[in-house]
PDB file of N, CA and C in Angstrom:
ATOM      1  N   UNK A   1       0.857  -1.162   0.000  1.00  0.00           N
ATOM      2  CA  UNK A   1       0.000   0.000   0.000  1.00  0.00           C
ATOM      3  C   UNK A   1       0.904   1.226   0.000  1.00  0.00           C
ATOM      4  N   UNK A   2       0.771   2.156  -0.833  1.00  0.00           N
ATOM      5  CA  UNK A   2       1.138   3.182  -1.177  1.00  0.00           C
ATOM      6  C   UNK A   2       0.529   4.504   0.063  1.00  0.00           C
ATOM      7  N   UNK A   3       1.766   5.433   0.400  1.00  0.00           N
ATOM      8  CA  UNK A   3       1.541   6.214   1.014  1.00  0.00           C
ATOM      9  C   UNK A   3       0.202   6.766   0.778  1.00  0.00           C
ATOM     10  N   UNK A   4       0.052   7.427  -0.251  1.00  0.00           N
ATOM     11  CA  UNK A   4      -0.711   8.602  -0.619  1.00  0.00           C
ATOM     12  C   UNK A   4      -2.184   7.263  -0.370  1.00  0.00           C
ATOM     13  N   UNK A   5      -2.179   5.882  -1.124  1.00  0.00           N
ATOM     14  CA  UNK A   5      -3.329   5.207  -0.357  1.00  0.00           C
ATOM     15  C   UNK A   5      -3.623   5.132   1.095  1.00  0.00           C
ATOM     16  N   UNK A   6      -2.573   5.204   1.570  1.00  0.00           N
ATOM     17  CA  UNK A   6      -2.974   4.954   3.414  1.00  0.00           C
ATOM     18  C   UNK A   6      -3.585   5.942   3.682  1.00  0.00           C
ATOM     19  N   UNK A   7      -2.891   7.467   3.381  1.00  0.00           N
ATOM     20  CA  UNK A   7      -3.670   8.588   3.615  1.00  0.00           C
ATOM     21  C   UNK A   7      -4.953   8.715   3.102  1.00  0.00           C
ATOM     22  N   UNK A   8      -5.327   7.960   1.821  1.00  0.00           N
ATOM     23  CA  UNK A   8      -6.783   8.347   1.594  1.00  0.00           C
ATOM     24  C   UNK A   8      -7.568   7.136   2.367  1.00  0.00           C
ATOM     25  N   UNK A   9      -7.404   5.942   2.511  1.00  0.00           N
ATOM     26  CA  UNK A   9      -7.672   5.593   3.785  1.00  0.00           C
ATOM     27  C   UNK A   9      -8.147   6.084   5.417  1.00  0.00           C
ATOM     28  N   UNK A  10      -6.979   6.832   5.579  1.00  0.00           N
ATOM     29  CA  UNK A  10      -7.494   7.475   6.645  1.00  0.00           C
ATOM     30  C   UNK A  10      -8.614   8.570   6.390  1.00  0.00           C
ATOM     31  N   UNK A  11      -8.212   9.251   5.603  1.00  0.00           N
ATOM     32  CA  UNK A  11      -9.401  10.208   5.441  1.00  0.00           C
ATOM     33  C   UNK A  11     -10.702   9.433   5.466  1.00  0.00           C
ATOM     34  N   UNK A  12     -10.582   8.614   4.709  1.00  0.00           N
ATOM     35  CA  UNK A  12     -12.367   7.780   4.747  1.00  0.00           C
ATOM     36  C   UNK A  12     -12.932   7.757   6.113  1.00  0.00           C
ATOM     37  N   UNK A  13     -12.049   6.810   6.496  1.00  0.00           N
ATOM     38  CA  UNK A  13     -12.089   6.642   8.089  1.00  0.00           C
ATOM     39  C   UNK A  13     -12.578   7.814   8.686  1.00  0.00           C
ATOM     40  N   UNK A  14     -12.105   9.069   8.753  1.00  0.00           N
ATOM     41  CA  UNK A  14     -12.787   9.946   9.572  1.00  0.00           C
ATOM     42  C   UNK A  14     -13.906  10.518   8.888  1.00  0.00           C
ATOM     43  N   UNK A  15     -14.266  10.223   8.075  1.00  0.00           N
ATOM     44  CA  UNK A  15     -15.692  10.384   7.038  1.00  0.00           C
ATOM     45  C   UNK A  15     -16.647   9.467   7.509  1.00  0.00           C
ATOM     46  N   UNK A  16     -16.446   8.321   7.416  1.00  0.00           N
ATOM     47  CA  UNK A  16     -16.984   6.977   7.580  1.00  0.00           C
ATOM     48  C   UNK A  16     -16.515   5.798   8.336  1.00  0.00           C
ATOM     49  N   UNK A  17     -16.413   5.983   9.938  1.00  0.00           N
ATOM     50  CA  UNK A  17     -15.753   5.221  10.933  1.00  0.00           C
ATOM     51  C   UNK A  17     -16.065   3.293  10.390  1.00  0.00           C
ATOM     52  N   UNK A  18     -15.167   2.545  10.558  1.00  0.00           N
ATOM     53  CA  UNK A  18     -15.340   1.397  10.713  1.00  0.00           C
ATOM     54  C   UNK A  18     -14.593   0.541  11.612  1.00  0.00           C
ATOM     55  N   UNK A  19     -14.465  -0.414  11.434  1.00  0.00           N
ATOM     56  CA  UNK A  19     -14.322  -1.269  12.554  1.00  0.00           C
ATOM     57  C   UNK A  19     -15.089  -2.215  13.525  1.00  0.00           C
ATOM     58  N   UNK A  20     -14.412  -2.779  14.627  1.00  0.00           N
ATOM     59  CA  UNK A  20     -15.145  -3.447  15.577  1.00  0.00           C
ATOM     60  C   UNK A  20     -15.509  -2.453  16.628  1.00  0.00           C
ATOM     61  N   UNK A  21     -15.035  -1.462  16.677  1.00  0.00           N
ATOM     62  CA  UNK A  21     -15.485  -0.161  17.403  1.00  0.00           C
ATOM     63  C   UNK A  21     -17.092   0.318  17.197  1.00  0.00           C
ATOM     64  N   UNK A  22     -16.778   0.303  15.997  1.00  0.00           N
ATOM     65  CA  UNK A  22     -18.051   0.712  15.357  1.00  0.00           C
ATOM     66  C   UNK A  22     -19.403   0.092  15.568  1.00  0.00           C
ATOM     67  N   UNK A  23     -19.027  -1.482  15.016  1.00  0.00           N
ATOM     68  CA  UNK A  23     -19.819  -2.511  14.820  1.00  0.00           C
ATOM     69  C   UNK A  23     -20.198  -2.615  15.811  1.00  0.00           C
ATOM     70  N   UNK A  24     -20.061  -2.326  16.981  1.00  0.00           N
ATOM     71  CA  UNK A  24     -20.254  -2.497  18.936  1.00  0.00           C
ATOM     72  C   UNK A  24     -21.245  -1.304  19.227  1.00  0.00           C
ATOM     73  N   UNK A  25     -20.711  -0.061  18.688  1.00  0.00           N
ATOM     74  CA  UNK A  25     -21.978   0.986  18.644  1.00  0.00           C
ATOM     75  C   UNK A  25     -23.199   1.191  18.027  1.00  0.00           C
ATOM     76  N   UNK A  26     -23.139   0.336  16.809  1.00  0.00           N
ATOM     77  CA  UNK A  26     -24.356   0.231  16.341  1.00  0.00           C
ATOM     78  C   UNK A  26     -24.737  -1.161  16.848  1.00  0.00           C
ATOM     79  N   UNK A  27     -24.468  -2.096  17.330  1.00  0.00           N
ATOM     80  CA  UNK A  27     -25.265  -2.822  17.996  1.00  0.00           C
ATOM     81  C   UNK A  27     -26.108  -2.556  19.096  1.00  0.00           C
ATOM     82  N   UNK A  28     -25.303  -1.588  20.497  1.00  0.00           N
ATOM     83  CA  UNK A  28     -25.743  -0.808  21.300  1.00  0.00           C
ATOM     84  C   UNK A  28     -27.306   0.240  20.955  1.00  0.00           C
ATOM     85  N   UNK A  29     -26.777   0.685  20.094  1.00  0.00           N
ATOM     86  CA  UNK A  29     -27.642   2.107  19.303  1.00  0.00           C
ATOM     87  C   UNK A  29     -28.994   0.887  18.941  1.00  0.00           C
ATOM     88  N   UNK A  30     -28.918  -0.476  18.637  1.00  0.00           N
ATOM     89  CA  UNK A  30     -30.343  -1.042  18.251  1.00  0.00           C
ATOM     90  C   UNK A  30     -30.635  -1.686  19.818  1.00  0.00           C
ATOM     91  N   UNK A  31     -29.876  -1.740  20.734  1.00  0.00           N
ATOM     92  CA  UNK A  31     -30.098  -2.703  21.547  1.00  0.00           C
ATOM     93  C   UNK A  31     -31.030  -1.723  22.910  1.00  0.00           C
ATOM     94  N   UNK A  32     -30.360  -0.301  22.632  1.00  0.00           N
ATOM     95  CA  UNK A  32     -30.863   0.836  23.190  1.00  0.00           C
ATOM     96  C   UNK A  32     -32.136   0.563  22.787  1.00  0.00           C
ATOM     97  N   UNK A  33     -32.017   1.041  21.634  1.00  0.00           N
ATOM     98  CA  UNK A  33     -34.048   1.570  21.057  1.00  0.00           C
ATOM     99  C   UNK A  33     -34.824   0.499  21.195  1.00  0.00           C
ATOM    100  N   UNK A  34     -34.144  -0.817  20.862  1.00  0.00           N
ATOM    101  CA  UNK A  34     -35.271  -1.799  21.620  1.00  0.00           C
ATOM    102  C   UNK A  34     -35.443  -1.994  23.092  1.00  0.00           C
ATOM    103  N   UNK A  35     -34.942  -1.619  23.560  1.00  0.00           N
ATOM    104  CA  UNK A  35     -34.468  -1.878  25.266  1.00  0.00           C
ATOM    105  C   UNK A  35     -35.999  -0.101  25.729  1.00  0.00           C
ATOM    106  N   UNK A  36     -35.552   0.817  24.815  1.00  0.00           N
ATOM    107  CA  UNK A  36     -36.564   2.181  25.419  1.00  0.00           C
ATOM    108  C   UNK A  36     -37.722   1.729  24.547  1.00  0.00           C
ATOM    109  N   UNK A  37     -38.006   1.272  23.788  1.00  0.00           N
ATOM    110  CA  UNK A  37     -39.103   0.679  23.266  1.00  0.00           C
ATOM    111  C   UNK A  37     -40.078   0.054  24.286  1.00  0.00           C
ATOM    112  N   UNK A  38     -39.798  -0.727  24.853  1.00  0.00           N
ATOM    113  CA  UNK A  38     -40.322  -1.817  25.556  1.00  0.00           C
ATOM    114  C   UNK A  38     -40.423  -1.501  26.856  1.00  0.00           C
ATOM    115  N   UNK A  39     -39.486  -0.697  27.284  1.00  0.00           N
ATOM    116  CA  UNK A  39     -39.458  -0.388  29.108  1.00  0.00           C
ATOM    117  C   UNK A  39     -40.709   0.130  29.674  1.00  0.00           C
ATOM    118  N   UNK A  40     -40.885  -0.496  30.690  1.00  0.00           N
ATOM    119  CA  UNK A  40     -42.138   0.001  31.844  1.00  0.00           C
ATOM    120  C   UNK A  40     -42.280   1.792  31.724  1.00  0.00           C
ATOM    121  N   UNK A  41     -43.119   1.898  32.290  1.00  0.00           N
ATOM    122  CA  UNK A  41     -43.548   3.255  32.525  1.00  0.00           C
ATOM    123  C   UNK A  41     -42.560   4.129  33.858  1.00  0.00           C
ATOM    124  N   UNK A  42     -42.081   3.164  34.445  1.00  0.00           N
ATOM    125  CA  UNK A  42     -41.411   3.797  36.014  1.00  0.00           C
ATOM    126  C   UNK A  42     -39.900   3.432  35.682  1.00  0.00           C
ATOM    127  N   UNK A  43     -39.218   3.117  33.978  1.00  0.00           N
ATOM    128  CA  UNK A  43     -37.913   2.700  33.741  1.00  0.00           C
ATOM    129  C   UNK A  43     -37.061   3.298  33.252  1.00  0.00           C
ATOM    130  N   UNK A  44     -36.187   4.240  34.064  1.00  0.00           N
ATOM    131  CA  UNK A  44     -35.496   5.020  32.982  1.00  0.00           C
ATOM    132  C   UNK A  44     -35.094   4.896  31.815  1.00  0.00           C
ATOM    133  N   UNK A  45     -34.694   5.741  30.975  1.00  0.00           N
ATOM    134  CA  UNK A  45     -34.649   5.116  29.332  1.00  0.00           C
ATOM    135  C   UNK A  45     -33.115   4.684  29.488  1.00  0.00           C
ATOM    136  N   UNK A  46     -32.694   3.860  28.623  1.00  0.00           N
ATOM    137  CA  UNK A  46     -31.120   3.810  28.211  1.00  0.00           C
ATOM    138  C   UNK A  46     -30.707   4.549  27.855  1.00  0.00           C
ATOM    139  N   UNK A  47     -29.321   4.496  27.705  1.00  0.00           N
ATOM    140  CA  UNK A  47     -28.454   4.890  26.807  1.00  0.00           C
ATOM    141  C   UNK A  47     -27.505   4.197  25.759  1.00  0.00           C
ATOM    142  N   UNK A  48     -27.183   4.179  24.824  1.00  0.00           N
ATOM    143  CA  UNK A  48     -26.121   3.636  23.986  1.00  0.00           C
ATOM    144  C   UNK A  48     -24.913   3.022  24.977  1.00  0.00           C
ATOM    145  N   UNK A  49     -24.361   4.172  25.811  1.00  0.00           N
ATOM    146  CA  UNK A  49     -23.388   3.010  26.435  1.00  0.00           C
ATOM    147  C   UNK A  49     -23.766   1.913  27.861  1.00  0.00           C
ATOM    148  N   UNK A  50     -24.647   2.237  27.706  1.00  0.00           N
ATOM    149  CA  UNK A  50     -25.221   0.952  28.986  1.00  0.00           C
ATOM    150  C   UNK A  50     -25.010  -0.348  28.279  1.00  0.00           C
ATOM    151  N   UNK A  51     -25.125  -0.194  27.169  1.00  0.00           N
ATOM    152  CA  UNK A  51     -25.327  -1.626  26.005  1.00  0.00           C
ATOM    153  C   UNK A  51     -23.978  -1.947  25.387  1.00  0.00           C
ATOM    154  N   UNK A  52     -22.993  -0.867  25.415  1.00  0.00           N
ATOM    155  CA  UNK A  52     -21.234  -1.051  24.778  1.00  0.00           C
ATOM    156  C   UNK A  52     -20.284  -2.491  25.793  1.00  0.00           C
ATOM    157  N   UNK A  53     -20.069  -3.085  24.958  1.00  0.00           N
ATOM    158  CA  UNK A  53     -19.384  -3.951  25.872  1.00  0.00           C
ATOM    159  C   UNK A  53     -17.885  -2.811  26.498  1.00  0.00           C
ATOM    160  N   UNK A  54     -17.405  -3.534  27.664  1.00  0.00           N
ATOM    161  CA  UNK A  54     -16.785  -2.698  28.490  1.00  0.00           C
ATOM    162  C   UNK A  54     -15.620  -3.892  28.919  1.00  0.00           C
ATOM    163  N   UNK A  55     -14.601  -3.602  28.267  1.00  0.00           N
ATOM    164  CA  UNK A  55     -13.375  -4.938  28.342  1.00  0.00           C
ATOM    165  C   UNK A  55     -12.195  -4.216  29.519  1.00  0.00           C
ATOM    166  N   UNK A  56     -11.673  -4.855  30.646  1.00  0.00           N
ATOM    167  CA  UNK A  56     -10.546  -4.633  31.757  1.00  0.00           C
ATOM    168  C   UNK A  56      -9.996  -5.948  31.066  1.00  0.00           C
ATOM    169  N   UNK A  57      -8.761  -4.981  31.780  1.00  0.00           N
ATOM    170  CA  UNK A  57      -7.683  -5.905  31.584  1.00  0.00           C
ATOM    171  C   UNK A  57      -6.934  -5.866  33.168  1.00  0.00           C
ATOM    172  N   UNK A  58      -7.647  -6.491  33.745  1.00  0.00           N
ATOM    173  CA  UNK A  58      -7.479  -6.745  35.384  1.00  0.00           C
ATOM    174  C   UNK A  58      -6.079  -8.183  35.698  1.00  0.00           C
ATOM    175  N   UNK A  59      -5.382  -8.055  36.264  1.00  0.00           N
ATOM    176  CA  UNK A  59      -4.350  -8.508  36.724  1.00  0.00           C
ATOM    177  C   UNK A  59      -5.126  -9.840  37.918  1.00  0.00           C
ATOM    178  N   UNK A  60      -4.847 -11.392  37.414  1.00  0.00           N
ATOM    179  CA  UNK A  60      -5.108 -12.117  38.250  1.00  0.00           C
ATOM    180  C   UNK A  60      -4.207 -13.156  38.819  1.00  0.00           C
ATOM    181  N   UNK A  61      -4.014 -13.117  39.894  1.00  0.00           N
ATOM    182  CA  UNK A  61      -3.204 -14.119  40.768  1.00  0.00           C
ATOM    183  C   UNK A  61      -3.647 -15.570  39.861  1.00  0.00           C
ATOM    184  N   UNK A  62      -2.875 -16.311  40.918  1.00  0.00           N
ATOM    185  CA  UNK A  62      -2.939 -17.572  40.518  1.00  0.00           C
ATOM    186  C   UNK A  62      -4.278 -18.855  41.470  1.00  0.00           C
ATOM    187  N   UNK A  63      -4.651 -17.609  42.405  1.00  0.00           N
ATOM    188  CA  UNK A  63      -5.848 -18.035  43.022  1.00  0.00           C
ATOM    189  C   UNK A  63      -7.127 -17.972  42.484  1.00  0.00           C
ATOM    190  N   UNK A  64      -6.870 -16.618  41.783  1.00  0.00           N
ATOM    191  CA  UNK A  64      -8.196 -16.442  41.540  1.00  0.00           C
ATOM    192  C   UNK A  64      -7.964 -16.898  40.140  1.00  0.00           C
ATOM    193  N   UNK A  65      -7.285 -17.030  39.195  1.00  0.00           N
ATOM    194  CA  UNK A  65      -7.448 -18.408  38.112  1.00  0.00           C
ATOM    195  C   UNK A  65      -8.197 -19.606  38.641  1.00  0.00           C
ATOM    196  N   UNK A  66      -7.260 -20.025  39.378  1.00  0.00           N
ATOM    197  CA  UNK A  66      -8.029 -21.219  39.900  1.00  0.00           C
ATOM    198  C   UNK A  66      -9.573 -21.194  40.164  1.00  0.00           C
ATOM    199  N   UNK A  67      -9.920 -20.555  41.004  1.00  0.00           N
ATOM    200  CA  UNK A  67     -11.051 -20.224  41.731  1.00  0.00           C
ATOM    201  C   UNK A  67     -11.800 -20.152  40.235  1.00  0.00           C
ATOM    202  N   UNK A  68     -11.567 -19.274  39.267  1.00  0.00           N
ATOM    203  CA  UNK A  68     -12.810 -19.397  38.055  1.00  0.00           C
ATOM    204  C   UNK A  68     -12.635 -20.708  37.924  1.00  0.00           C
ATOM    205  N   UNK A  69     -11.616 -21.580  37.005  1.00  0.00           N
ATOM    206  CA  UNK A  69     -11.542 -22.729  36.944  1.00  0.00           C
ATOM    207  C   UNK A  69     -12.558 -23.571  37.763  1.00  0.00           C
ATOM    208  N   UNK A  70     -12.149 -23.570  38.755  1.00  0.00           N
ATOM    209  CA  UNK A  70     -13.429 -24.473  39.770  1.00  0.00           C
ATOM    210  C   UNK A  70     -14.684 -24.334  39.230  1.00  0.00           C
ATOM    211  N   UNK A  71     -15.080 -22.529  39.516  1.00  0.00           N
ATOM    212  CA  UNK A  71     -16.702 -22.448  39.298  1.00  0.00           C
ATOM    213  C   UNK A  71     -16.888 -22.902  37.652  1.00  0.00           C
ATOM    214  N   UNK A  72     -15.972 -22.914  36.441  1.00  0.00           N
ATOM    215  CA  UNK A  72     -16.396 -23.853  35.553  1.00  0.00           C
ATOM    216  C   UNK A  72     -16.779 -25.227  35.375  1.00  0.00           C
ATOM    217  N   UNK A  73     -15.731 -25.716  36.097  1.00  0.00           N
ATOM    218  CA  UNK A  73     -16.022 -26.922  36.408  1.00  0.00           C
ATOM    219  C   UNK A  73     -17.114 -27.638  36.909  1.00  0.00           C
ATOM    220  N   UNK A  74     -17.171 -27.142  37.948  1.00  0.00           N
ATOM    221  CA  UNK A  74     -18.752 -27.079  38.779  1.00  0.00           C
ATOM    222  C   UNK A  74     -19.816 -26.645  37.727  1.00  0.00           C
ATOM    223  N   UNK A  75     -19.915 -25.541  36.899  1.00  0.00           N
ATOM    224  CA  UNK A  75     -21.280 -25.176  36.364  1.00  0.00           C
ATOM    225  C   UNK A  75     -21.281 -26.166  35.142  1.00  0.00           C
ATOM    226  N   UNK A  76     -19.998 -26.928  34.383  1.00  0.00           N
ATOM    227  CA  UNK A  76     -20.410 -28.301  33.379  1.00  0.00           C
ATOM    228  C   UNK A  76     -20.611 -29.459  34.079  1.00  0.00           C
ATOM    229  N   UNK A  77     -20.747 -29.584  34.976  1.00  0.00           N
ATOM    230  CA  UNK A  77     -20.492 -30.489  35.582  1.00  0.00           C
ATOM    231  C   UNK A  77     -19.382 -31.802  35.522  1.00  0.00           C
ATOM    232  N   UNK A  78     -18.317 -31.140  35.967  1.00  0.00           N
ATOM    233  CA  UNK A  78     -17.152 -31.909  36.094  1.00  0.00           C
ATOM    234  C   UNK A  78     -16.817 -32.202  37.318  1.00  0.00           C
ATOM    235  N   UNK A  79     -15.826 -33.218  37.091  1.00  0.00           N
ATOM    236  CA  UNK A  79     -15.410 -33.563  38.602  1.00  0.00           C
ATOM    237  C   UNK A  79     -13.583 -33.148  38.586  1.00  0.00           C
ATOM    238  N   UNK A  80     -13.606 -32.669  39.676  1.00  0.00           N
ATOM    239  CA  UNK A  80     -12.269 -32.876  40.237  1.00  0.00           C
ATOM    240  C   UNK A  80     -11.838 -34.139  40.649  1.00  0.00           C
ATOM    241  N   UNK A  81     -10.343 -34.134  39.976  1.00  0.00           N
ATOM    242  CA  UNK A  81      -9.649 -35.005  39.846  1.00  0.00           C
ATOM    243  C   UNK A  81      -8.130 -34.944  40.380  1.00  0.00           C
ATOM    244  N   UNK A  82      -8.058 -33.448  41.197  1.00  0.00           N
ATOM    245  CA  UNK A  82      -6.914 -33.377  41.859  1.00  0.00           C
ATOM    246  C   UNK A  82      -6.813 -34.070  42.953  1.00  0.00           C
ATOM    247  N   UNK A  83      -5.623 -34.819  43.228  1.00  0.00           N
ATOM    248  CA  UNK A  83      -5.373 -35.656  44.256  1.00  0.00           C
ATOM    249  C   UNK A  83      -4.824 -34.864  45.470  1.00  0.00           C
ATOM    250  N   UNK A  84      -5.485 -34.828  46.579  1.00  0.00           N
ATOM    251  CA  UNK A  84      -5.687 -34.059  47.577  1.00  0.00           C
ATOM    252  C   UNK A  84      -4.588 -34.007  48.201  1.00  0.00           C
ATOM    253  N   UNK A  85      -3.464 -32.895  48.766  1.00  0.00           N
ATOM    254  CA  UNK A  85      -2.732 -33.394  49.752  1.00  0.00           C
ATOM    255  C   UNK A  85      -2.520 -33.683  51.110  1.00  0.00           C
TER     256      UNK A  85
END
């Protein structure tokens, strides 16, 4: 790809956003209007980002690995098979 293509590239881009960025906001933006569509009379309305997925990147020991591990295990119903010490 040629310079002068990347640059018209980008320009699009800020014309016409794409991506998985994107694709996440307009899912939101339908998930909203059906979500205020439908709500009770006493339900506040949404918003677009109530519905944006929201990704951490949280730091986990080696306990709390485990510990999910388990509750998977448990919710397919598997058995532990670690030999106890």
């Amino acid at each position: 790809m040629s310079t002068v293509e990347f640059e018209r590239w980008q320009a699009y881009y800020e014309l016409e956003p794409f991506g998985a960025w994107r694709e996440d906001w307009r899912a939101a933006l339908i998930a909203s209007t059906m979500f205020n569509m439908w709500r009770g009379k006493n339900t506040a309305a949404a918003k677009i980002g109530d519905f944006m997925p929201k990704f951490t990147h949280e730091q986990q020991d080696v306990n709390q690995q485990l510990q999910i591990v388990e509750m998977l295990n448990a919710a397919f119903g598997g058995k532990d098979e670690r030999v106890p010490k």
